[in-house]
Protein backbone atom coordinates (compact mmCIF):
# COMPACT_ATOMS: atom_id res chain seq x y z
CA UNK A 1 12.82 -5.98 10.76
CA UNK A 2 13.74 -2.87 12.63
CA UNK A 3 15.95 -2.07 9.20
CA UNK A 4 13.15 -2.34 7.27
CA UNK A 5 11.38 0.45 9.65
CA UNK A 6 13.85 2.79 9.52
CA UNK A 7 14.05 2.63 5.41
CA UNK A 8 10.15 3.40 5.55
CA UNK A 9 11.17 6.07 7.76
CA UNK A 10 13.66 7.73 6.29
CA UNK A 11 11.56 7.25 2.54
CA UNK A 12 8.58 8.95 4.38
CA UNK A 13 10.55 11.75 5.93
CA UNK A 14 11.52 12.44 2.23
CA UNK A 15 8.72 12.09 1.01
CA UNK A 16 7.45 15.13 3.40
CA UNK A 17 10.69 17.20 2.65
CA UNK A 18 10.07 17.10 -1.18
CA UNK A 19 5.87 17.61 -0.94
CA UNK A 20 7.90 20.76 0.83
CA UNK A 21 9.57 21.34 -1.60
CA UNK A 22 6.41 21.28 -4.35
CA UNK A 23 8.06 18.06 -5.37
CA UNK A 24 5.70 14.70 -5.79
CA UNK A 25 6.54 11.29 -5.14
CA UNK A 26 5.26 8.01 -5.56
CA UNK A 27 6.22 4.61 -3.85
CA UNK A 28 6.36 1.68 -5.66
CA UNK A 29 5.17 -1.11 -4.03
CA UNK A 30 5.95 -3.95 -6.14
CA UNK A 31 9.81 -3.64 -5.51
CA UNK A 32 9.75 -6.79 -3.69
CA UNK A 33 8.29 -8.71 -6.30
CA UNK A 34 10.82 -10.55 -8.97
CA UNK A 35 13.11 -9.76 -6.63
CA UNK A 36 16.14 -11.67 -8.53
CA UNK A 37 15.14 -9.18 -11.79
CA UNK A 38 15.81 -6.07 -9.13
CA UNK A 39 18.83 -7.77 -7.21
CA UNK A 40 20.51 -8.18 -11.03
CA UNK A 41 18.57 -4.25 -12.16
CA UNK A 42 19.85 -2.64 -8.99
CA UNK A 43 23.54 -4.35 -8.43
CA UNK A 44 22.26 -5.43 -5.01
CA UNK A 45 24.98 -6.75 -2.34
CA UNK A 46 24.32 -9.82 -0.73
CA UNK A 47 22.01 -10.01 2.03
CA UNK A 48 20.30 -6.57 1.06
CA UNK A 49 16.37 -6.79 0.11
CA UNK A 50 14.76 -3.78 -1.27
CA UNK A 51 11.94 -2.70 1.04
CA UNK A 52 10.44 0.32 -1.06
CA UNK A 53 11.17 1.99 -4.69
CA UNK A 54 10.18 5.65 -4.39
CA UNK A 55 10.19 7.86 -7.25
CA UNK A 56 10.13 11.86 -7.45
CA UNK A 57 8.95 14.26 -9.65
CA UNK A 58 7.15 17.48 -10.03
CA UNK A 59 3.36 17.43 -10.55
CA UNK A 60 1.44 18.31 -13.95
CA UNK A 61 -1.26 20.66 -13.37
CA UNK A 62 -3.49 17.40 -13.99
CA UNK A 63 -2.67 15.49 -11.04
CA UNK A 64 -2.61 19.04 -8.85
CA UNK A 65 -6.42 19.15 -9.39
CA UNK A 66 -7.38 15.75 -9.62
CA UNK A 67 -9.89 14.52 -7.37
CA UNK A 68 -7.97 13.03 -3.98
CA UNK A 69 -9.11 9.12 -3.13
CA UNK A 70 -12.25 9.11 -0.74
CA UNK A 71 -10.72 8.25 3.25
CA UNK A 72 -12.98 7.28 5.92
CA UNK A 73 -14.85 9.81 8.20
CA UNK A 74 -12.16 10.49 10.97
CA UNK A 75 -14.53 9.82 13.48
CA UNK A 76 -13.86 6.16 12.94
CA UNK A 77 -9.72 6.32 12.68
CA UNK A 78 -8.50 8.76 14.75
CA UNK A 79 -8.85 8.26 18.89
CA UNK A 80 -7.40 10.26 21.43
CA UNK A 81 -4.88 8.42 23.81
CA UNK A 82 -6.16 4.92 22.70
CA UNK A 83 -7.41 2.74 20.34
CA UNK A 84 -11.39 2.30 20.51
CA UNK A 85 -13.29 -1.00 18.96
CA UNK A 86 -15.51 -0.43 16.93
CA UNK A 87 -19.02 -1.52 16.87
CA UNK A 88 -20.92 -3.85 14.34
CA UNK A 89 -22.84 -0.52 13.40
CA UNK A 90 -20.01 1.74 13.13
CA UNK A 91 -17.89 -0.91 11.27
CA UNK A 92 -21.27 -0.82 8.74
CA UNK A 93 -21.47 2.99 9.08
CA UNK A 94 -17.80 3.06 7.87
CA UNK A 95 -17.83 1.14 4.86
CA UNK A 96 -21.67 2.35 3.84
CA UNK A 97 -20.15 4.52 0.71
CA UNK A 98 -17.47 1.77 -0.39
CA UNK A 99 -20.20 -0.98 0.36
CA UNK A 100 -22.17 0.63 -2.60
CA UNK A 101 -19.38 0.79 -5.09
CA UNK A 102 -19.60 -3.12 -4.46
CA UNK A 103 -22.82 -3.35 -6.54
CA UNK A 104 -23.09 -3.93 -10.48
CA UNK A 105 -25.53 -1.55 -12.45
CA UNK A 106 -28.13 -4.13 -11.68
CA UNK A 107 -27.73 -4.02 -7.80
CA UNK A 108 -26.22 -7.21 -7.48
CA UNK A 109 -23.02 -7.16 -5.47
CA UNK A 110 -19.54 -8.50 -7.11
CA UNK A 111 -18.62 -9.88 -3.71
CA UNK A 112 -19.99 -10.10 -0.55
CA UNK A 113 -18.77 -7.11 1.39
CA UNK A 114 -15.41 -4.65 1.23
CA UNK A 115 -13.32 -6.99 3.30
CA UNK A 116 -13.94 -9.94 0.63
CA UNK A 117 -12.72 -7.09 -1.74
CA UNK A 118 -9.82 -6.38 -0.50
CA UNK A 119 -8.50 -9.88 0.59
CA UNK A 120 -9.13 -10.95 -3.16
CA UNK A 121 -7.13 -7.67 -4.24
CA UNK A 122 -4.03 -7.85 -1.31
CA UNK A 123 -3.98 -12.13 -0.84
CA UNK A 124 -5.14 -13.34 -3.49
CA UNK A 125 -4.49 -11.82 -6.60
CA UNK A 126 -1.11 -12.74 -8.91
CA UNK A 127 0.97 -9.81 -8.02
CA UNK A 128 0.35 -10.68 -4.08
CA UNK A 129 1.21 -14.35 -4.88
CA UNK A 130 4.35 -13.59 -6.90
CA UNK A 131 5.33 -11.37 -3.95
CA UNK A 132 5.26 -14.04 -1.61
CA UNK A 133 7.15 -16.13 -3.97
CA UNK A 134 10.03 -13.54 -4.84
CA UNK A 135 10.42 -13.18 -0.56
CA UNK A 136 10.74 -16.49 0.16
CA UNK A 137 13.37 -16.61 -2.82
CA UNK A 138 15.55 -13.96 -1.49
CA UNK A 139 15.19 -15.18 2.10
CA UNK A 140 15.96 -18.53 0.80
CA UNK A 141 19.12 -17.15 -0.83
CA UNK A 142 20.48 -15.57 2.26
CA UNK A 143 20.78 -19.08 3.41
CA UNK A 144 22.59 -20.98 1.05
């Protein structure tokens, strides 16, 4: 495990040295699925499982001025020496503006809340399952 955190670390530190750079990047997080397609694609050694793909590149002027992903009001994420709980309100305060993307044109919502949403879309959904599958097969490998 702590190999795996120092191979985010190191792709994140380069990430930062090429945005320096005026160079983009993009990680690719489905690298650990079909992992014996990217074992055989890669020439992986034994006992090696590929944690992240990143990819570089410079920017078009498109995606310079494209319109950045909404993030949460810092208010709620960022804490000064700890972490605080948040309350039943704030937790609704928070997710207010996602909560309404939720809703079909006629105002009836497509699931029950944001955290239905998101388990469907990270747990439950094929490339999540195949994930799983292609982990267990390369941790199942290391022990034959």
């Amino acid at each position: 495990m702590i190999a795996c955190c120092d191979a985010l670390i190191a792709a994140q530190t380069a990430v930062i040295a090429a945005e320096s750079l005026g160079i983009g990047s993009c990680y690719i997080g489905d690298i650990m699925e079909r992992w014996e397609i990217n074992r055989d694609l890669f020439c992986l050694p034994p006992y090696t499982f590929p944690i992240c793909l990143l990819c570089f590149g410079y920017p078009t002027k498109g995606q310079l001025k494209r319109k950045q992903t909404s993030r949460f009001d810092e208010r709620f994420i960022m804490f000064k020496n700890t972490y605080k709980k948040l309350t039943s309100q704030e937790c609704d305060e928070m997710f207010s503006s996602q909560q309404k993307s939720f809703l079909r044109s006629d105002g009836i919502a497509q699931e029950n809340n944001v955290g239905q949403h998101y388990y469907s879309k990270k747990f439950n959904s094929d490339f999540s399952l195949e994930m799983n599958r292609s982990v267990r097969a390369c941790l199942g490998s290391w022990l034959d």
